[in-house]
N, C-alpha and C. Protein backbone atom coordinates (compact mmCIF):
# COMPACT_ATOMS: atom_id res chain seq x y z
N UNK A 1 103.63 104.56 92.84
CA UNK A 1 104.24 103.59 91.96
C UNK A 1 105.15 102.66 92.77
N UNK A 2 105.06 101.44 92.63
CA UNK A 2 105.94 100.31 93.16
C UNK A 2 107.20 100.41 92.97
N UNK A 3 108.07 100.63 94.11
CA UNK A 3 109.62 101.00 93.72
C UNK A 3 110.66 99.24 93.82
N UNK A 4 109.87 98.72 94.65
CA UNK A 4 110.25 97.12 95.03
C UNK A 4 109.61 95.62 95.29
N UNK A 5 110.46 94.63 94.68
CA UNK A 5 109.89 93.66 95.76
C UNK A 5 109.95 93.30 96.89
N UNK A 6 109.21 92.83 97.31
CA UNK A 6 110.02 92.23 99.12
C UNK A 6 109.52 90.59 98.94
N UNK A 7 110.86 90.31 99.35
CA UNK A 7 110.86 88.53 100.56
C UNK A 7 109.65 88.42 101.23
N UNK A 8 109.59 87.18 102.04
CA UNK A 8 108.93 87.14 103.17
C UNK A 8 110.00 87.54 104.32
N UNK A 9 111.39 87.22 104.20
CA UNK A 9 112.12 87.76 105.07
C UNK A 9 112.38 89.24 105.62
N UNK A 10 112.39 90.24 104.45
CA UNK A 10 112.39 91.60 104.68
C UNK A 10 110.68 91.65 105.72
N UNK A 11 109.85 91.63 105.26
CA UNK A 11 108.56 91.60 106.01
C UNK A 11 108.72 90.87 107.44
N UNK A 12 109.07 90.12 107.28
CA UNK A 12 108.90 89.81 108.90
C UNK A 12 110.39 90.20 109.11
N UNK A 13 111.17 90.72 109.24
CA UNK A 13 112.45 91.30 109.26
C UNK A 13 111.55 92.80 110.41
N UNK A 14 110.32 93.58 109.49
CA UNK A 14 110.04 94.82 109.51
C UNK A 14 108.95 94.28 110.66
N UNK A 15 108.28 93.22 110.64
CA UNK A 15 107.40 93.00 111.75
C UNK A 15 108.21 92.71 113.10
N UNK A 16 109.04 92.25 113.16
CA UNK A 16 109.75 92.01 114.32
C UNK A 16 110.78 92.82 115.11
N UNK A 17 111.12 93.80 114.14
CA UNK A 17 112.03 94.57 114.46
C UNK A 17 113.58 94.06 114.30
N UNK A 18 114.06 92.99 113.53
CA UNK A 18 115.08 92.69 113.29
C UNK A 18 115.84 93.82 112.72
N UNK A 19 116.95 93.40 112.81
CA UNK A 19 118.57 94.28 112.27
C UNK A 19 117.88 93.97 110.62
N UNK A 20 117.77 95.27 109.65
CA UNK A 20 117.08 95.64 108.52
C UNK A 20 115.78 95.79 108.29
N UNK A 21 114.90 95.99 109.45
CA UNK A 21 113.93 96.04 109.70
C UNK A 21 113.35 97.90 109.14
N UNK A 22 114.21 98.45 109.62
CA UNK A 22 113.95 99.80 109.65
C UNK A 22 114.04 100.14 108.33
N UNK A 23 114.62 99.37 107.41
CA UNK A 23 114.79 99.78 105.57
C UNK A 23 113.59 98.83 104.99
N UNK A 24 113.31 98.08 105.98
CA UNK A 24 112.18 97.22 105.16
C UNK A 24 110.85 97.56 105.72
N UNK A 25 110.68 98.72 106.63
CA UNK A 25 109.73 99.51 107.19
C UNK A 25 109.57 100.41 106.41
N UNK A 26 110.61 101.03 105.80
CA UNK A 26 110.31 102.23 104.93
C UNK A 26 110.12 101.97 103.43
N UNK A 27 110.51 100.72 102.71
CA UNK A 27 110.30 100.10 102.04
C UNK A 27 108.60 99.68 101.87
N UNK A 28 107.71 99.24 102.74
CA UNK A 28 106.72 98.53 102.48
C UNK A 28 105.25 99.40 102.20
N UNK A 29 105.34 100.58 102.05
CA UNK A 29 104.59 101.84 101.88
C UNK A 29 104.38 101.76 99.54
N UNK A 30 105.63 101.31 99.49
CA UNK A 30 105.42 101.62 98.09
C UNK A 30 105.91 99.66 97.21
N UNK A 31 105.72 99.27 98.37
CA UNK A 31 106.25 98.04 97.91
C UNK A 31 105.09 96.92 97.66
N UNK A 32 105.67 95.74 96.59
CA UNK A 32 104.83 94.70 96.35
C UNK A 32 105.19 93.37 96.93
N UNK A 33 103.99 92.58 97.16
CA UNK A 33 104.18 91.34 98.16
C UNK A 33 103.62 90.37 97.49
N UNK A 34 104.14 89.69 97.65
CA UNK A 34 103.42 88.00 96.69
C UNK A 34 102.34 87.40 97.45
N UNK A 35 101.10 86.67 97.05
CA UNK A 35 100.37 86.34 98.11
C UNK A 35 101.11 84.67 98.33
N UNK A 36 101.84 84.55 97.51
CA UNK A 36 102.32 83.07 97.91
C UNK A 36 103.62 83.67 99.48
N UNK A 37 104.40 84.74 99.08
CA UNK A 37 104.84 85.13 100.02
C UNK A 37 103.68 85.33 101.85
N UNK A 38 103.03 85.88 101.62
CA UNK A 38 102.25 85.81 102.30
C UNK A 38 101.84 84.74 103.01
N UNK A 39 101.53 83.90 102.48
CA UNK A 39 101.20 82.71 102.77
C UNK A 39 102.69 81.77 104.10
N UNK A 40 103.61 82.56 103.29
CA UNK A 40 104.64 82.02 103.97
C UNK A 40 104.92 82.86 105.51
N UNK A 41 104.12 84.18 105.20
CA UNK A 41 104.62 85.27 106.12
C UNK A 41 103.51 84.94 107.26
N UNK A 42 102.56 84.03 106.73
CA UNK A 42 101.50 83.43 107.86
C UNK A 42 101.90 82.54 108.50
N UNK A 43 102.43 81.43 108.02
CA UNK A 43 102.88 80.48 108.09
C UNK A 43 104.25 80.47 109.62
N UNK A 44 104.95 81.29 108.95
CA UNK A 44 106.26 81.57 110.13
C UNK A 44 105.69 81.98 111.43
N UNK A 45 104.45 83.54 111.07
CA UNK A 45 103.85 84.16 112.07
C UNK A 45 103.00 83.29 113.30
N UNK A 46 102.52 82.00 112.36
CA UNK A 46 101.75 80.89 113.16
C UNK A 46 102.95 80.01 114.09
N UNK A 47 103.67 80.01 113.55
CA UNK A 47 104.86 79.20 114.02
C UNK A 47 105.45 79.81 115.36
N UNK A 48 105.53 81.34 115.13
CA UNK A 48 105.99 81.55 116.27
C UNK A 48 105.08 82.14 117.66
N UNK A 49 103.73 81.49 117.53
CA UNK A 49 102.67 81.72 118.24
C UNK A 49 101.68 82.36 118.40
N UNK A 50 101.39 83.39 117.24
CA UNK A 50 100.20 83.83 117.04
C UNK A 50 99.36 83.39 117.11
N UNK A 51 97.77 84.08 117.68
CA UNK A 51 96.97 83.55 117.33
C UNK A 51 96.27 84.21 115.95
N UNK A 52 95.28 83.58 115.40
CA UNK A 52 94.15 83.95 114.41
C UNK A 52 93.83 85.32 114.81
N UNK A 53 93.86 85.85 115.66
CA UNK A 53 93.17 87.22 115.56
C UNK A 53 94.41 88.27 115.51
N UNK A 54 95.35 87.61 116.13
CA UNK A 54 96.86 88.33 115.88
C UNK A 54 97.24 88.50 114.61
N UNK A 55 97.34 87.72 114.02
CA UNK A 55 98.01 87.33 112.43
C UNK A 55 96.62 88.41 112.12
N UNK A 56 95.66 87.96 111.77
CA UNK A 56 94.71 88.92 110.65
C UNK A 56 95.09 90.55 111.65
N UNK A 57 95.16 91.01 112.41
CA UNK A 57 95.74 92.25 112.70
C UNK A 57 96.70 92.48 112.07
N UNK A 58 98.29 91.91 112.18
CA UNK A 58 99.45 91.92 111.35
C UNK A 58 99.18 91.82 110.11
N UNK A 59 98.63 91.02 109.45
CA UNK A 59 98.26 91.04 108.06
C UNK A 59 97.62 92.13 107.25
N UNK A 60 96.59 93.01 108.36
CA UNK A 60 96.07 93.83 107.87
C UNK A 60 96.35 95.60 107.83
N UNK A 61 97.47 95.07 109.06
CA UNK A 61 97.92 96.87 109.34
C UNK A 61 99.59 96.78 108.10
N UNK A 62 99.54 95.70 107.20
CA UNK A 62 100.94 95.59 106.15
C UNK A 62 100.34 96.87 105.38
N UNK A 63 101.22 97.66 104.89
CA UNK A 63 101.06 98.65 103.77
C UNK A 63 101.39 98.50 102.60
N UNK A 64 102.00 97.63 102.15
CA UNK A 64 102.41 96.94 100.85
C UNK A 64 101.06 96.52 99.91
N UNK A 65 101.61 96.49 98.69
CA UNK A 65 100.50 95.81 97.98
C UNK A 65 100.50 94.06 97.42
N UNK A 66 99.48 93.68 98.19
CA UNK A 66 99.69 92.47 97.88
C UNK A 66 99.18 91.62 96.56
N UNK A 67 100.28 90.79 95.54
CA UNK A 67 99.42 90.62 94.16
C UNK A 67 99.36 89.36 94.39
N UNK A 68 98.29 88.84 94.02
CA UNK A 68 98.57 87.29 93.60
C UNK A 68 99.28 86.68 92.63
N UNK A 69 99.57 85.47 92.81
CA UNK A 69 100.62 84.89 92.74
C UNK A 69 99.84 84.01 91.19
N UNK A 70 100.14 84.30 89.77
CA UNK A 70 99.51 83.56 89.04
C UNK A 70 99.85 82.43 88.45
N UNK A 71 99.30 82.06 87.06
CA UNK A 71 99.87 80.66 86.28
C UNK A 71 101.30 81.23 85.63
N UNK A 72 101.47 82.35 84.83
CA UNK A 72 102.88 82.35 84.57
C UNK A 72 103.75 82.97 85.58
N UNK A 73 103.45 83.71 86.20
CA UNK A 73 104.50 83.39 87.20
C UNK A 73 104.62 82.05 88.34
N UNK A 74 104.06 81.37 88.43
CA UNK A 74 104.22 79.80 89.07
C UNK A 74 105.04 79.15 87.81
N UNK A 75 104.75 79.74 86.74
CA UNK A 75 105.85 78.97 85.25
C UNK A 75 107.28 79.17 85.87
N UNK A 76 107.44 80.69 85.58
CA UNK A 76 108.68 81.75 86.02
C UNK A 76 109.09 81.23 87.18
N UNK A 77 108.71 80.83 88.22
CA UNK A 77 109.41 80.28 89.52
C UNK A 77 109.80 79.13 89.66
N UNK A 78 109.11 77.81 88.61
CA UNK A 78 109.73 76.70 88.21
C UNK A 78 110.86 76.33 87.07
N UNK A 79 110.66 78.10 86.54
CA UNK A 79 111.86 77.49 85.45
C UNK A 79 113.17 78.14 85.93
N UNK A 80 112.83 79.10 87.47
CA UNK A 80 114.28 79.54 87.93
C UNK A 80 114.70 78.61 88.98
N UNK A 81 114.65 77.16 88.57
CA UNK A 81 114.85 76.11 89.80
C UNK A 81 116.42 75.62 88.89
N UNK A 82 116.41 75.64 87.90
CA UNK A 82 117.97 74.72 87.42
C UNK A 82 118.89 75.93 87.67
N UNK A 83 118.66 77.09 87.60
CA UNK A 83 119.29 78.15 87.68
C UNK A 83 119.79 78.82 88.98
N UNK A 84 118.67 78.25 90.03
CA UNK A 84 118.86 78.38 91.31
C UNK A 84 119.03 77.56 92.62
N UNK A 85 119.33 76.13 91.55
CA UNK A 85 119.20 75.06 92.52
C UNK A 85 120.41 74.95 93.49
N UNK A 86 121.98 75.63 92.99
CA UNK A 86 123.28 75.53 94.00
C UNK A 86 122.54 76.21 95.43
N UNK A 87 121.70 77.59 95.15
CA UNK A 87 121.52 78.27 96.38
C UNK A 87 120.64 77.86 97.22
N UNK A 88 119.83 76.82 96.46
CA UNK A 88 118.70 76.26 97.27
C UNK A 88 117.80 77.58 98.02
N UNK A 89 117.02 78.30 96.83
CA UNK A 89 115.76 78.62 97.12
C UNK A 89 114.57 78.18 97.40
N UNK A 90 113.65 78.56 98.36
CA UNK A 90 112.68 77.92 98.49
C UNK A 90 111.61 78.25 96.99
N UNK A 91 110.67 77.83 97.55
CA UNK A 91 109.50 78.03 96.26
C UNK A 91 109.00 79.54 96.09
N UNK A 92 108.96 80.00 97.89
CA UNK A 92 108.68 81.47 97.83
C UNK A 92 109.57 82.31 97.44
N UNK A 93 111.01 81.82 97.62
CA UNK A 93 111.75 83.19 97.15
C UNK A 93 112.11 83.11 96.00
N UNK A 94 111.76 81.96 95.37
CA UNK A 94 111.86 81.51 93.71
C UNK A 94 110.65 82.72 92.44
N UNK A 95 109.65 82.39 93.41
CA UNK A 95 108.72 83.52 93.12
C UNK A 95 108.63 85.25 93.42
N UNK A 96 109.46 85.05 94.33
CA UNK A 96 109.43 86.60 94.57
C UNK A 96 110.89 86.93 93.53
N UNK A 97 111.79 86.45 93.07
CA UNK A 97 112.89 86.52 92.10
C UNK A 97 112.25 86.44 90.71
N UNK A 98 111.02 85.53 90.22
CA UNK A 98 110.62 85.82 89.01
C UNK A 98 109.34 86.94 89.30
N UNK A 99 108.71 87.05 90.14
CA UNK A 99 107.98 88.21 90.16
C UNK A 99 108.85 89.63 89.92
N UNK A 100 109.89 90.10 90.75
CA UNK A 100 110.83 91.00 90.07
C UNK A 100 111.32 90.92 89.23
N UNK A 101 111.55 89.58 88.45
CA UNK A 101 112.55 89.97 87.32
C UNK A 101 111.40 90.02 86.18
N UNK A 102 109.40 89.79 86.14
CA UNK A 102 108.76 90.25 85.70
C UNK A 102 108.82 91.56 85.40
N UNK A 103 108.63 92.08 86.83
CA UNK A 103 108.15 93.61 87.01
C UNK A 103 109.64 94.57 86.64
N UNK A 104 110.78 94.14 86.59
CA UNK A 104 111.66 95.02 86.01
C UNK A 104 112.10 95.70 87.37
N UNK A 105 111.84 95.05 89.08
CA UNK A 105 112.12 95.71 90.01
C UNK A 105 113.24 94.94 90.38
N UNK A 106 113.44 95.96 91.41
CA UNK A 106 114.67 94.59 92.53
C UNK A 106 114.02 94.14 93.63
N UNK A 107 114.94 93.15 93.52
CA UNK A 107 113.98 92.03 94.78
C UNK A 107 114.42 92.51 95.95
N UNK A 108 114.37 92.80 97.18
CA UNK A 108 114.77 92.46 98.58
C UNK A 108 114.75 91.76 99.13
N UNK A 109 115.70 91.52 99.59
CA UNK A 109 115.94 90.10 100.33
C UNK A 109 116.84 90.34 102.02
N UNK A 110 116.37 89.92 102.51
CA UNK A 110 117.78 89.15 104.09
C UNK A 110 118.60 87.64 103.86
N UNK A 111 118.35 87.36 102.44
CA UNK A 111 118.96 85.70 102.68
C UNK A 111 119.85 86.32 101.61
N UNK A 112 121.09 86.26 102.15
CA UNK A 112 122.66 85.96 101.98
C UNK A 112 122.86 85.33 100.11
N UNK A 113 122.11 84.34 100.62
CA UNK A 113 122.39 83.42 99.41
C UNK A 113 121.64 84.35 98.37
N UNK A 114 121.22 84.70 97.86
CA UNK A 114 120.61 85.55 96.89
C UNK A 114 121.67 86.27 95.94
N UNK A 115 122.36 87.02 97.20
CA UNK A 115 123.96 87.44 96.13
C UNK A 115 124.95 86.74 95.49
N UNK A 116 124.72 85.90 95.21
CA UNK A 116 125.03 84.44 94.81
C UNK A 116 125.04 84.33 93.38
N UNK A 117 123.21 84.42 93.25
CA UNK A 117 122.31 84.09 92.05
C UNK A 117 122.73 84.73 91.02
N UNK A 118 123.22 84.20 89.74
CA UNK A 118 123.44 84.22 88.72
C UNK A 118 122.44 84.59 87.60
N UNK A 119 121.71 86.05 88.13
CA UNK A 119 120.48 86.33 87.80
C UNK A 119 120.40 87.71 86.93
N UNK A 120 119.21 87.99 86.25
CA UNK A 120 119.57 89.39 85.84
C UNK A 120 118.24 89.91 86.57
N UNK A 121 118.34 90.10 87.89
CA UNK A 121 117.98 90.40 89.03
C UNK A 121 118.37 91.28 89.58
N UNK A 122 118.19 92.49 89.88
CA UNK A 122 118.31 93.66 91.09
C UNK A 122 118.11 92.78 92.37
N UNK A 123 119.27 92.33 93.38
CA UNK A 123 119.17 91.68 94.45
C UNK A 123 119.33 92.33 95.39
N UNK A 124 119.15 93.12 96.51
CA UNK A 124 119.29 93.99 97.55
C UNK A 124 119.40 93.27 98.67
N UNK A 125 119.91 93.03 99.51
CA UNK A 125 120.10 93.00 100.94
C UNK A 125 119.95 93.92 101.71
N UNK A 126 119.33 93.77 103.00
CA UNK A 126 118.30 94.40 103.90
C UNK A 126 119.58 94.32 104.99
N UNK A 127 120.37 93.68 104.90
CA UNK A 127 121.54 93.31 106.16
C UNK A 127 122.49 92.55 105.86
């Protein structure tokens, strides 16, 4: 059973070995991932020089479950924009905040600003 959400930050937090890495390692066994997150977790991974055969390795040894990202929750992540606009979330962590506050989980996060949010959100910090 799914105990959490995760960021794209906790995930590559756990791929890199960053400071909260080791809670977001033990975390990703029972945890859920957005594929829009994903998308982002490719995105960074490309950025910092992967190649195509690297990334689909990393992508594929993740233990998390990855859901797609649908029409009401793309609703849910545009209507937590007036609500979240002081903290300036991106689009992905807008979605991974209405994907948990769907699923009745807490989100995980490494971005600071999250504890912020004026949410009825389980917000966790990884660090």
């Amino acid at each position: 059973m799914a105990r959490a959400v995760l960021d794209t930050s906790v995930v590559f937090a756990a791929i890199n070995g960053e400071p909260g890495g080791d809670l977001a390692g033990d975390l990703l066994p029972t945890a859920l991932f957005l594929s829009v997150n994903l998308a982002e977790l490719a995105t960074k991974l490309m950025d910092a020089g992967l190649d195509r055969d690297e990334l689909a390795a990393v992508i594929g040894a993740l233990e998390c479950e990855i859901v797609p990202f649908d029409a009401p929750l793309a609703v849910s992540a545009g209507l937590l924009r007036p609500l979240t606009r002081a903290q300036g979330p991106s689009l992905g962590d807008r979605a991974c905040l209405a994907f948990a506050l769907a699923r009745g989980l807490p989100a995980y996060t490494a971005e600071r600003s999250w504890a912020k949010l004026d949410l009825p959100i389980d917000v966790r910090l990884i660090r």
